[in-house]
N, C-alpha and C. Protein backbone atom coordinates (compact mmCIF):
# COMPACT_ATOMS: atom_id res chain seq x y z
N UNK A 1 -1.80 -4.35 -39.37
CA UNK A 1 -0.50 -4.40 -38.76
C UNK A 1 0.59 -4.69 -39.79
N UNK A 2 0.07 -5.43 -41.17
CA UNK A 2 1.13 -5.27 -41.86
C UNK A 2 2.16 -4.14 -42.40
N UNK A 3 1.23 -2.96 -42.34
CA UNK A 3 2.10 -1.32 -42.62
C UNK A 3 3.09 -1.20 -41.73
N UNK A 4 2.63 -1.97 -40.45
CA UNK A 4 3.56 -1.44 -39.08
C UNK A 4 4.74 -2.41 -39.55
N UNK A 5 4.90 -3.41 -39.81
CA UNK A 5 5.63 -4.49 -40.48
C UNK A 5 6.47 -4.13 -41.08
N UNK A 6 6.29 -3.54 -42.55
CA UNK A 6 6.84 -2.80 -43.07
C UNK A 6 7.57 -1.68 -43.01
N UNK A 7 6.94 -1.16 -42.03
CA UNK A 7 7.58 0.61 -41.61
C UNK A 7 9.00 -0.36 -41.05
N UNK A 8 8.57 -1.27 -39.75
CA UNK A 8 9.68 -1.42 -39.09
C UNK A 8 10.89 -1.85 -40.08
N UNK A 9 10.64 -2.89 -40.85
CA UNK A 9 11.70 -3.02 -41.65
C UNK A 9 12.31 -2.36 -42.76
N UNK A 10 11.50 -0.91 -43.17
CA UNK A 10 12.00 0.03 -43.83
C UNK A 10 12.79 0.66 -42.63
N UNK A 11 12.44 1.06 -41.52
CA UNK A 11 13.29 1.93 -40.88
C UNK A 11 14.52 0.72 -40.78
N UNK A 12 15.02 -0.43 -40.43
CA UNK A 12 15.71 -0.89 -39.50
C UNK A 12 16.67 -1.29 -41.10
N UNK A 13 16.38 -0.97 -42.49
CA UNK A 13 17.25 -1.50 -43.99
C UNK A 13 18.16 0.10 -43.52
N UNK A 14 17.08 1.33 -42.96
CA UNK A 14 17.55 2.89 -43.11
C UNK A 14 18.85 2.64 -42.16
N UNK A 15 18.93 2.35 -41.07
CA UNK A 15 19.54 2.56 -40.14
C UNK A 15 20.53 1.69 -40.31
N UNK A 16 20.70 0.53 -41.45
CA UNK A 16 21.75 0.04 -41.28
C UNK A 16 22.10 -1.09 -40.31
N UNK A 17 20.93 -1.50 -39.74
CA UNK A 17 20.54 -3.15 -38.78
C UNK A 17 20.01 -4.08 -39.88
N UNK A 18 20.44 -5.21 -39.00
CA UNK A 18 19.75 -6.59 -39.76
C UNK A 18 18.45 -6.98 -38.28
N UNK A 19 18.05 -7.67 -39.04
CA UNK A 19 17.12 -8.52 -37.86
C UNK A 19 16.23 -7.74 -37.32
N UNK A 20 15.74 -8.17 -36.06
CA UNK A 20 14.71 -7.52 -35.38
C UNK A 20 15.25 -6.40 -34.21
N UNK A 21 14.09 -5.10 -34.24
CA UNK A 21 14.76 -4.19 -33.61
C UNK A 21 14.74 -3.89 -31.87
N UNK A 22 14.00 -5.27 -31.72
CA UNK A 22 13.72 -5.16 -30.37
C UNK A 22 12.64 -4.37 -29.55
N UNK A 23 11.64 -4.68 -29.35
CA UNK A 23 10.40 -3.43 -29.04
C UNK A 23 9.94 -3.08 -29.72
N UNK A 24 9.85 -3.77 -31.28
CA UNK A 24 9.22 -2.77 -32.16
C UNK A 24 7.72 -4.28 -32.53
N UNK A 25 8.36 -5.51 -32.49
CA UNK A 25 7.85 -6.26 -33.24
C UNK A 25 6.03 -6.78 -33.02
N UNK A 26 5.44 -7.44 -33.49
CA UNK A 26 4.03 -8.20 -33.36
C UNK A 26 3.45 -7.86 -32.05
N UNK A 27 4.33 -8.11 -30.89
CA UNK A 27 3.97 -7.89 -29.55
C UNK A 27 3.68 -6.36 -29.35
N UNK A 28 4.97 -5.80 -29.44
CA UNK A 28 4.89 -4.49 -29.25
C UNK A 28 3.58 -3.61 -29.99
N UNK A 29 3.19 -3.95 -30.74
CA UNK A 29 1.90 -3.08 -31.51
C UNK A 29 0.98 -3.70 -30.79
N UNK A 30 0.72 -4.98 -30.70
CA UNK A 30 -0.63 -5.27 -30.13
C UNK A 30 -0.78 -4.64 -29.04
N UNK A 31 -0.11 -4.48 -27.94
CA UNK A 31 0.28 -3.56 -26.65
C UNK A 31 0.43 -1.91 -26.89
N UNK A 32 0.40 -1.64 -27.98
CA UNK A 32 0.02 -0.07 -28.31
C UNK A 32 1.22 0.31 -28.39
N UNK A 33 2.42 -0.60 -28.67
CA UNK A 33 3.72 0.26 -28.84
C UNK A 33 4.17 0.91 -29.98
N UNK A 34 4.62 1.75 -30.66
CA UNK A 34 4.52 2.54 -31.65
C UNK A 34 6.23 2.26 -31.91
N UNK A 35 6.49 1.60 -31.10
CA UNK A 35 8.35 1.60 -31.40
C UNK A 35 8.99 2.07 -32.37
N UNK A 36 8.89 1.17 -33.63
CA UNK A 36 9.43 1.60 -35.08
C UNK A 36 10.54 1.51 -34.84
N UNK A 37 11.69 1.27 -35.26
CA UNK A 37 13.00 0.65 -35.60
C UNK A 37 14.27 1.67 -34.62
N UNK A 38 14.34 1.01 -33.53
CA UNK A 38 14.95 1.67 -32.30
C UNK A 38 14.33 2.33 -31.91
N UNK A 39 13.21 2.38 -32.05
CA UNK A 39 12.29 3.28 -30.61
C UNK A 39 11.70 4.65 -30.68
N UNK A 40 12.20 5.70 -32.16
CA UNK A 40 11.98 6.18 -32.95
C UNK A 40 10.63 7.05 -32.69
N UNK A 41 9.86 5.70 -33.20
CA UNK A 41 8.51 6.58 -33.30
C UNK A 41 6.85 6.36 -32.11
N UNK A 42 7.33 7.31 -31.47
CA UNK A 42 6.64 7.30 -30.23
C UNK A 42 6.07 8.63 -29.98
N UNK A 43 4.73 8.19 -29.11
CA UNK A 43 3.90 9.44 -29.11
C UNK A 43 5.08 10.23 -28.12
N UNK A 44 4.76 11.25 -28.66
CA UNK A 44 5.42 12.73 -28.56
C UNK A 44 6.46 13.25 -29.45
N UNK A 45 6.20 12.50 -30.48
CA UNK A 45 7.45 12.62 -31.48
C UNK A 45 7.20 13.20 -32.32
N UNK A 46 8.20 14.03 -33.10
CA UNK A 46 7.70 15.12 -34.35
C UNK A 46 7.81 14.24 -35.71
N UNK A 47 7.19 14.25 -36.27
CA UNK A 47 6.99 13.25 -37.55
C UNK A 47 6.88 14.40 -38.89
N UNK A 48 7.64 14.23 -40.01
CA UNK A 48 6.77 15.06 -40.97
C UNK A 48 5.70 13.70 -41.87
N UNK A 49 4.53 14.17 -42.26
CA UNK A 49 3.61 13.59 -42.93
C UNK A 49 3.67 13.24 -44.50
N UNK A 50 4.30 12.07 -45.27
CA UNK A 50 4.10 11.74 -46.39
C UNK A 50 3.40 10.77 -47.29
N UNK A 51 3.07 10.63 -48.49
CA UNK A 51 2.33 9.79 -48.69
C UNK A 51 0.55 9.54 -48.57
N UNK A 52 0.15 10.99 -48.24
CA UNK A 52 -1.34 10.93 -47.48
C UNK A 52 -2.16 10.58 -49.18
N UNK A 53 -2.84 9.80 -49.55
CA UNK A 53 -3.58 10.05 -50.79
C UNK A 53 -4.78 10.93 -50.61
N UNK A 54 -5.48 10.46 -49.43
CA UNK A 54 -6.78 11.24 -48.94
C UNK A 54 -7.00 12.81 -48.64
N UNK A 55 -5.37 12.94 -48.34
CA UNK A 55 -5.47 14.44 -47.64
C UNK A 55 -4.02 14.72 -47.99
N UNK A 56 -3.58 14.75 -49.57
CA UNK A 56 -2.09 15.18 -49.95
C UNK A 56 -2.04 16.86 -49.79
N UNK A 57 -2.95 17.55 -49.49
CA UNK A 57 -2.37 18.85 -48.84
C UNK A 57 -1.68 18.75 -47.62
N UNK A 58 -1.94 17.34 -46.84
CA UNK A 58 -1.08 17.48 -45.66
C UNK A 58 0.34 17.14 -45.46
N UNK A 59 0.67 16.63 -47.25
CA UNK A 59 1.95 16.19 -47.37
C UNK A 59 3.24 17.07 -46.95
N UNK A 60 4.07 16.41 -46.33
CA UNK A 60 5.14 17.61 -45.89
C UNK A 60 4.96 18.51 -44.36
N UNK A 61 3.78 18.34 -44.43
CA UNK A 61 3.61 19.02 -42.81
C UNK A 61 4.12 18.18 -41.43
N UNK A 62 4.39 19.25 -40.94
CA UNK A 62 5.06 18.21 -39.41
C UNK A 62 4.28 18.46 -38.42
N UNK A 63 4.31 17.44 -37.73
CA UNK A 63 3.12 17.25 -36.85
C UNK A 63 3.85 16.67 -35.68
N UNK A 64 2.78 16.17 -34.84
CA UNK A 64 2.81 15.76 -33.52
C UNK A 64 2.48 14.08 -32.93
N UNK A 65 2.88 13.37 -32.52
CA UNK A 65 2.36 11.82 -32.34
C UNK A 65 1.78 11.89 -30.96
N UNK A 66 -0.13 12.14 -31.20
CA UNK A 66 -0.77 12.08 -30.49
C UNK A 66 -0.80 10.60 -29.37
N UNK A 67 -0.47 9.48 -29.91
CA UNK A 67 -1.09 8.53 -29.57
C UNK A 67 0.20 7.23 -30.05
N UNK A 68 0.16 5.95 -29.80
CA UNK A 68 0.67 5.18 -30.32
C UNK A 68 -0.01 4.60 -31.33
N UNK A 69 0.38 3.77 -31.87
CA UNK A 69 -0.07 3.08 -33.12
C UNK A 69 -1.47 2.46 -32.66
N UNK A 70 -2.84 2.27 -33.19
CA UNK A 70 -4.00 1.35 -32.48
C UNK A 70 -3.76 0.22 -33.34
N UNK A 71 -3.80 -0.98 -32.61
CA UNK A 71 -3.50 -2.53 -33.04
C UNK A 71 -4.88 -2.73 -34.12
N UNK A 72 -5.76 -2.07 -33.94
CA UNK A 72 -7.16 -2.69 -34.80
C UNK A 72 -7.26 -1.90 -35.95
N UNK A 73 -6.74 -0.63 -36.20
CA UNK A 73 -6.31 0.19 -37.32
C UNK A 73 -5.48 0.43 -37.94
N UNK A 74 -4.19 -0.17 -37.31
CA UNK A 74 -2.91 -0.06 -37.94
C UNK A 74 -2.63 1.68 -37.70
N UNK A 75 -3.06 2.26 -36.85
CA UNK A 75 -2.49 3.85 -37.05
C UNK A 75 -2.62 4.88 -36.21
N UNK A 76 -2.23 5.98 -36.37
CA UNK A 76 -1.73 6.93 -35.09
C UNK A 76 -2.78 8.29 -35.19
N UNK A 77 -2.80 8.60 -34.02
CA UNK A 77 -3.23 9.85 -34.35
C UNK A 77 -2.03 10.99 -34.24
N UNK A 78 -2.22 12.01 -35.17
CA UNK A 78 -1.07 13.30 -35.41
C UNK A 78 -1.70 14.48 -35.24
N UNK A 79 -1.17 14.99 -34.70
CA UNK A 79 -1.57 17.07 -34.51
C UNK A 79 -1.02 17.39 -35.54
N UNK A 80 -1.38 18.35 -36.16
CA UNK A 80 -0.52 18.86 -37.43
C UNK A 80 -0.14 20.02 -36.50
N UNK A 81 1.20 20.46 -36.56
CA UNK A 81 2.17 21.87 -36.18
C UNK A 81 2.25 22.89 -37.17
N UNK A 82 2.17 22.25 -38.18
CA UNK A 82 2.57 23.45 -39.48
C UNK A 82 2.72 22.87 -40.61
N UNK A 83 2.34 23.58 -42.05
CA UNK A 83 2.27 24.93 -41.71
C UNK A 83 1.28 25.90 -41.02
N UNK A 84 0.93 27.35 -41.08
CA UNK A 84 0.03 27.52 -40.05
C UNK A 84 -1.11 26.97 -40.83
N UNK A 85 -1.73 27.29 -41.91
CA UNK A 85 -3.12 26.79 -42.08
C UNK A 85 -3.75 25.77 -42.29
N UNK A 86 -2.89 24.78 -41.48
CA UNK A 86 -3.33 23.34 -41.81
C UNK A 86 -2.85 23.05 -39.67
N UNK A 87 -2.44 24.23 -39.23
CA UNK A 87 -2.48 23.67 -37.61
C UNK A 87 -3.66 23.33 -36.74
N UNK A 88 -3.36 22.36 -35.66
CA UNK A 88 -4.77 21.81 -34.64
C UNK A 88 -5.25 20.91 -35.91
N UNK A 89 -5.18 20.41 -36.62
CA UNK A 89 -5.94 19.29 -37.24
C UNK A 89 -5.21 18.20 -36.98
N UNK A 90 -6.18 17.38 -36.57
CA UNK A 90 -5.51 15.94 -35.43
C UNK A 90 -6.03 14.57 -36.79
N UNK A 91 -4.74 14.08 -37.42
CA UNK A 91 -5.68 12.70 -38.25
C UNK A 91 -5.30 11.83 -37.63
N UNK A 92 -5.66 10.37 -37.96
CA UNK A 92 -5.55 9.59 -38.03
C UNK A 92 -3.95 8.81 -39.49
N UNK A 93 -2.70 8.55 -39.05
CA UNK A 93 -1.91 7.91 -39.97
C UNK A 93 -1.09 6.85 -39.65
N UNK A 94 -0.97 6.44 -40.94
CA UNK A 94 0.05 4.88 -40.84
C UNK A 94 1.30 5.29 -40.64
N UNK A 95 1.82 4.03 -39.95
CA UNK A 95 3.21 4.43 -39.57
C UNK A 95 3.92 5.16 -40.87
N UNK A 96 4.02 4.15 -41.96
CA UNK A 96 4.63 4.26 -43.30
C UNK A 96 4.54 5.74 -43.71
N UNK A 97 3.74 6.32 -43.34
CA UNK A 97 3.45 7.84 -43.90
C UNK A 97 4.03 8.68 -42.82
N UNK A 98 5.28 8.40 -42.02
CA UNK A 98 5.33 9.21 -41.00
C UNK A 98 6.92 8.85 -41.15
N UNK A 99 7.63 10.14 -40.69
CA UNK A 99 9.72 10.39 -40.01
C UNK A 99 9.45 10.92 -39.68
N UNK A 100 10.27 10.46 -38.87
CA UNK A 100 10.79 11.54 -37.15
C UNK A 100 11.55 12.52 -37.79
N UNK A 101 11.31 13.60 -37.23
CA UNK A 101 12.08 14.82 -37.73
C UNK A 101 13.28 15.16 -36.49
């Protein structure tokens, strides 16, 4: 949960807030909330994918937010959208490796 930690307070330095973003914090993940800094990043949301070390061909691809964040993994599942030859592949990612497009 510390990535989720982080994401939130990278998004909420982006956006130009201080403090906490309300719905995003300790509670909200343990409860499967995916919030991220105003509410942002939630399943059904288009994310592009950065940062992957394991799978940096998937860098740059935009995808899909299968799922909310899981509290025991720190992470989401994503559909990849495109480009085409990397579509229907569903991973597993950390918040940190994910914008809303």
């Amino acid at each position: 949960m510390t990535d989720f930690k982080a994401f939130q307070a990278t998004k909420a330095k982006a956006n130009g807030s201080s403090g906490s973003s309300g719905g995003g914090g300790a509670d909200g993940a343990a409860a499967g909330g995916a919030g991220g800094a105003g509410g942002d990043l939630k399943r059904g949301s288009r994310v592009r994918l950065s940062g992957l070390a394991a799978r940096p061909e998937l860098n740059g691809c935009i995808g899909l937010l299968m799922s909310d964040v899981e509290a025991e993994s720190g992470r989401a599942a994503v559909k990849v959208l495109a480009p085409p030859e990397h579509t229907r592949k569903e991973i597993k990612v950390k918040p940190a490796n994910l914008t809303v497009v």
